[in-house]
Protein backbone atom coordinates (compact mmCIF):
# COMPACT_ATOMS: atom_id res chain seq x y z
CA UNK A 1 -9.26 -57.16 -27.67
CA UNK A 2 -7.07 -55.10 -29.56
CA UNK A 3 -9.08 -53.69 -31.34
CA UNK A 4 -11.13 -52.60 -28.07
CA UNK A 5 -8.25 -50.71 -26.57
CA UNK A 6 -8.28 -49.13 -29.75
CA UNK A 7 -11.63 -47.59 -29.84
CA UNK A 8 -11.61 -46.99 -26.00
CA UNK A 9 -8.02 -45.25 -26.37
CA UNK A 10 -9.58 -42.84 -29.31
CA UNK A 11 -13.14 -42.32 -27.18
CA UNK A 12 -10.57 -40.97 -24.40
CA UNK A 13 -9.02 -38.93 -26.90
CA UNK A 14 -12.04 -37.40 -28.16
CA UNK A 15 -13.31 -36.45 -24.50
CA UNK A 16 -10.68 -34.09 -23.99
CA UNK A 17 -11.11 -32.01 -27.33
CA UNK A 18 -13.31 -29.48 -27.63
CA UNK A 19 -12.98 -28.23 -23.79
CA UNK A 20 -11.50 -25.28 -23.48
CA UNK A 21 -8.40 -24.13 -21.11
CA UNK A 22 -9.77 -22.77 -18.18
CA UNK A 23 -8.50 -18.66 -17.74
CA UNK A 24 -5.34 -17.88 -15.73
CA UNK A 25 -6.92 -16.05 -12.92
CA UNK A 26 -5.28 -11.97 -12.60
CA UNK A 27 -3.41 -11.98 -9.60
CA UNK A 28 -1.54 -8.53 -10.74
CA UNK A 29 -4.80 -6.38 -11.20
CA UNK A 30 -5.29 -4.39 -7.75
CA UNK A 31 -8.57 -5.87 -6.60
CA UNK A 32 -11.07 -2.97 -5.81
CA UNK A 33 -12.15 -2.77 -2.02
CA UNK A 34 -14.95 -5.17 -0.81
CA UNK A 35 -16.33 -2.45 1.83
CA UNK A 36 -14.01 -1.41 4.91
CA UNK A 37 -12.44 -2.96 7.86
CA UNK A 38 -11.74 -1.39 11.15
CA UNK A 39 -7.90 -1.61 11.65
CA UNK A 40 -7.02 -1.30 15.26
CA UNK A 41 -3.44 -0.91 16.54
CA UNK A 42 -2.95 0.61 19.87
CA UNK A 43 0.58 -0.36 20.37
CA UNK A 44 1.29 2.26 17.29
CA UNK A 45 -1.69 4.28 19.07
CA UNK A 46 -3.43 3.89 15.33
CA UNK A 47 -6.77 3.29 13.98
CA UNK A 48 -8.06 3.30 10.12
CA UNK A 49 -10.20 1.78 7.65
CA UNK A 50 -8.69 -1.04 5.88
CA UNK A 51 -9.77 -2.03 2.46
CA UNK A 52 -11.81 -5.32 2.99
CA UNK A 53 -10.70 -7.91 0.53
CA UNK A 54 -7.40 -6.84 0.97
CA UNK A 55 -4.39 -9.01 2.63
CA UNK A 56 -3.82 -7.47 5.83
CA UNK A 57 -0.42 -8.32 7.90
CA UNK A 58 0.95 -6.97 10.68
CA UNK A 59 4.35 -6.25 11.12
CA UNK A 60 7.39 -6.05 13.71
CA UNK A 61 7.92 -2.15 14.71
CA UNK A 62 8.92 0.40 13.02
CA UNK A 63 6.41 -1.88 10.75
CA UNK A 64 3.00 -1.63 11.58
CA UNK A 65 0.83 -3.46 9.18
CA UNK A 66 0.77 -4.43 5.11
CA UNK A 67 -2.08 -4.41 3.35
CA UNK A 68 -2.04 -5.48 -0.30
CA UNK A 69 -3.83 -6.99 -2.89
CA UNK A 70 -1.94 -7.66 -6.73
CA UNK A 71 0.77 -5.56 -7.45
CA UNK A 72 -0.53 -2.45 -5.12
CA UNK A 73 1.10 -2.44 -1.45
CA UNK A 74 0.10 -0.63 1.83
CA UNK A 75 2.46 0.04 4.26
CA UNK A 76 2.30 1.78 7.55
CA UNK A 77 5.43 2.40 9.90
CA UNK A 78 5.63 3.84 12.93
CA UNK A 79 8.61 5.97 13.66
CA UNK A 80 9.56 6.87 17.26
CA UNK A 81 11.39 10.43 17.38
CA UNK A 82 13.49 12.04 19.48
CA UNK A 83 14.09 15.28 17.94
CA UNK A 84 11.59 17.72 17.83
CA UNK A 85 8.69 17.40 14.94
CA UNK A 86 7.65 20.08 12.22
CA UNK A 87 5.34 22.25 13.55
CA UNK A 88 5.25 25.47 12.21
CA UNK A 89 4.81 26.33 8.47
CA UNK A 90 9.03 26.62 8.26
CA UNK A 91 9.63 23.49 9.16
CA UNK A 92 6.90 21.22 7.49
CA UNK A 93 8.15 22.38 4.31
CA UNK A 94 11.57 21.91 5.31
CA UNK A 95 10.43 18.85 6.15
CA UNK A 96 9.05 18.14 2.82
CA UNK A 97 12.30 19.16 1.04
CA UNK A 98 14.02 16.99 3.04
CA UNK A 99 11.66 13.77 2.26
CA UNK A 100 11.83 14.67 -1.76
CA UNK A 101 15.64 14.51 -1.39
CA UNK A 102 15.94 11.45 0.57
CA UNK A 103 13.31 9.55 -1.81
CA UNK A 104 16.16 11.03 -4.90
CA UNK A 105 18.49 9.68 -2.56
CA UNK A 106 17.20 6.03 -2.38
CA UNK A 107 16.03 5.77 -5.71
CA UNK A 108 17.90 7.60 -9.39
CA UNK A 109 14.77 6.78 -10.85
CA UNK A 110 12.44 8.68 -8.17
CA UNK A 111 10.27 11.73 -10.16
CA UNK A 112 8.47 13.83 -8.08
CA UNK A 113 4.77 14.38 -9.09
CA UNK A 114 3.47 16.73 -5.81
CA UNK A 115 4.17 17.31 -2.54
CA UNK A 116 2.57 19.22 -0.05
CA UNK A 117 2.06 20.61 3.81
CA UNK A 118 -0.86 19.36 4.48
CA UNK A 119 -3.20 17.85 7.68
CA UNK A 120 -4.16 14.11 8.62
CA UNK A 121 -6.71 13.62 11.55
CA UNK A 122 -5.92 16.67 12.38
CA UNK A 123 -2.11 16.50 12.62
CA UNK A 124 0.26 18.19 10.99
CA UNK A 125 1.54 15.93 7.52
CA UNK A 126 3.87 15.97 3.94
CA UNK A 127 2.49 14.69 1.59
CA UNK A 128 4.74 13.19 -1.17
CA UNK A 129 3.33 11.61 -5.18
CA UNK A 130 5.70 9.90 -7.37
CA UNK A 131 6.78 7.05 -9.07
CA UNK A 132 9.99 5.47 -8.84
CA UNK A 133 11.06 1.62 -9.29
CA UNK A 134 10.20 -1.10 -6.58
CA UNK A 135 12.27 -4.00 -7.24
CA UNK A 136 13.18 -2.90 -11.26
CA UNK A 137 9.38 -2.23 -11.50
CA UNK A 138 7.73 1.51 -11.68
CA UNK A 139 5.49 2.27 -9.48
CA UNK A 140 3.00 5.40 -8.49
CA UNK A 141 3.49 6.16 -5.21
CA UNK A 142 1.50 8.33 -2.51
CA UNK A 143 3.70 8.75 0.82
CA UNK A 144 2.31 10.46 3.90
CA UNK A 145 3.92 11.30 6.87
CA UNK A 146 2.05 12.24 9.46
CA UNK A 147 3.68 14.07 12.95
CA UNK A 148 2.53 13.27 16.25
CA UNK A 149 2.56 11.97 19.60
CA UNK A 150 6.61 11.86 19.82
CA UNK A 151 6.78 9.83 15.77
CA UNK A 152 6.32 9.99 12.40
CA UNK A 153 3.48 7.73 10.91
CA UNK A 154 4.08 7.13 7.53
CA UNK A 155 1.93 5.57 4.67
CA UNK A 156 2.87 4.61 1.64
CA UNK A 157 1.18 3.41 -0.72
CA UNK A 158 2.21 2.35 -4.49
CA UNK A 159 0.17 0.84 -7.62
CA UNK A 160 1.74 0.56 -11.11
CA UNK A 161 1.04 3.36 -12.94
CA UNK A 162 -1.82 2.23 -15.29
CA UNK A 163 -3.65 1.26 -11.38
CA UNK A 164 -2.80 4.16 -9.95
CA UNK A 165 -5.11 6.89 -10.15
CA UNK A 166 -8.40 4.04 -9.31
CA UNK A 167 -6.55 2.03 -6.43
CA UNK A 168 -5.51 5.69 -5.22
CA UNK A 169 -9.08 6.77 -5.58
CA UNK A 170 -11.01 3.58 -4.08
CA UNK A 171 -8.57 3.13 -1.32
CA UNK A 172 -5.22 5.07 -0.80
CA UNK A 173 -6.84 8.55 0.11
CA UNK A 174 -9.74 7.11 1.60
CA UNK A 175 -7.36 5.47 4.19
CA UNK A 176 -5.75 8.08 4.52
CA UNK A 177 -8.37 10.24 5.35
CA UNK A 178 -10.01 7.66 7.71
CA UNK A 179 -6.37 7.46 10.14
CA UNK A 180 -6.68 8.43 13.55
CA UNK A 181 -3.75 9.08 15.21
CA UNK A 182 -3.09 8.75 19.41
CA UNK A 183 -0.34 7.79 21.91
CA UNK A 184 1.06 4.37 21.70
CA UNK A 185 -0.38 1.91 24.35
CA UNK A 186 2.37 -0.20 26.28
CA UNK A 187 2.12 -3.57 25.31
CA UNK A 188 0.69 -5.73 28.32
């Protein structure tokens, strides 16, 4: 009997060798877009094109949605203003001092890459690239604030560095470029 335990404990034994460890799936890596999803929010009077594959999650206001997959992060706010927005040349670019200086502001580490006047959907926008630290971690960032309709719709979108320029290519601008902007619908 014994001996049977024995030769049954050391077949067990033997199973289990040679199989390898199965890989640690990347959950950092940005995932690439898996096609487009319409994004629909007519409380923030906003439409886009969402990266499909992507985790989408709405938020509470000035929060409109997240969207993120591995380290890279979408997220659009909706800012309700009061005082008058940038229209004419003067003011955009005031404007777009006075985001550079706020983002030094909030962050030591912030180092400005671009910025520019620029449009979105036909609105007038500042465009901000950077990279500063998110939670003691660099990051390349792309912020865009667009002016209409009584706010300021802002997207920003960030990637570590080595990600940047591909998630930024595959799906930052591309969002971007598919926002429409309109007036907020009350919520029924």
């Amino acid at each position: 009997m014994r001996r049977l335990l024995l030769v049954l404990t050391a077949a067990v034994a033997l199973a289990g060798c040679g199989n390898r460890r199965a890989a640690v799936p990347d959950t950092a890596t940005p995932g690439p877009p898996l096609g487009t999803n319409a994004a629909i929010y007519p409380q923030a009077g906003l439409r886009f094109s969402a990266p499909a594959g992507w985790h989408v999650e709405p938020g509470q206001a000035p929060l409109v949605t997240t969207i993120t997959t591995g380290r890279a992060a979408i997220a659009v706010w909706r800012y309700p203003r009061t005082e008058p927005l940038p229209v004419t040349a003067r003011a955009l670019e005031q404007a777009k001092s006075a985001l550079l200086a706020a983002a030094a502001a909030r962050d030591a580490t912030f180092a400005p890459q671009g910025a520019r006047v620029t449009r979105v959907g036909g609105r007038r926008a500042v465009e901000v690239l950077g990279t500063e630290a998110v939670e003691g971690a660099r990051r390349a960032v792309r912020s865009t604030h667009v002016f209409a309709f009584g706010a300021e719709v802002v997207v920003d979108a960030s990637a570590p560095p080595h990600d940047f320029a591909r998630v930024d290519r595959q799906v930052f601008r591309p969002l971007v470029r598919s926002l429409h902007l309109g007036p907020p619908k009350a919520a029924k």
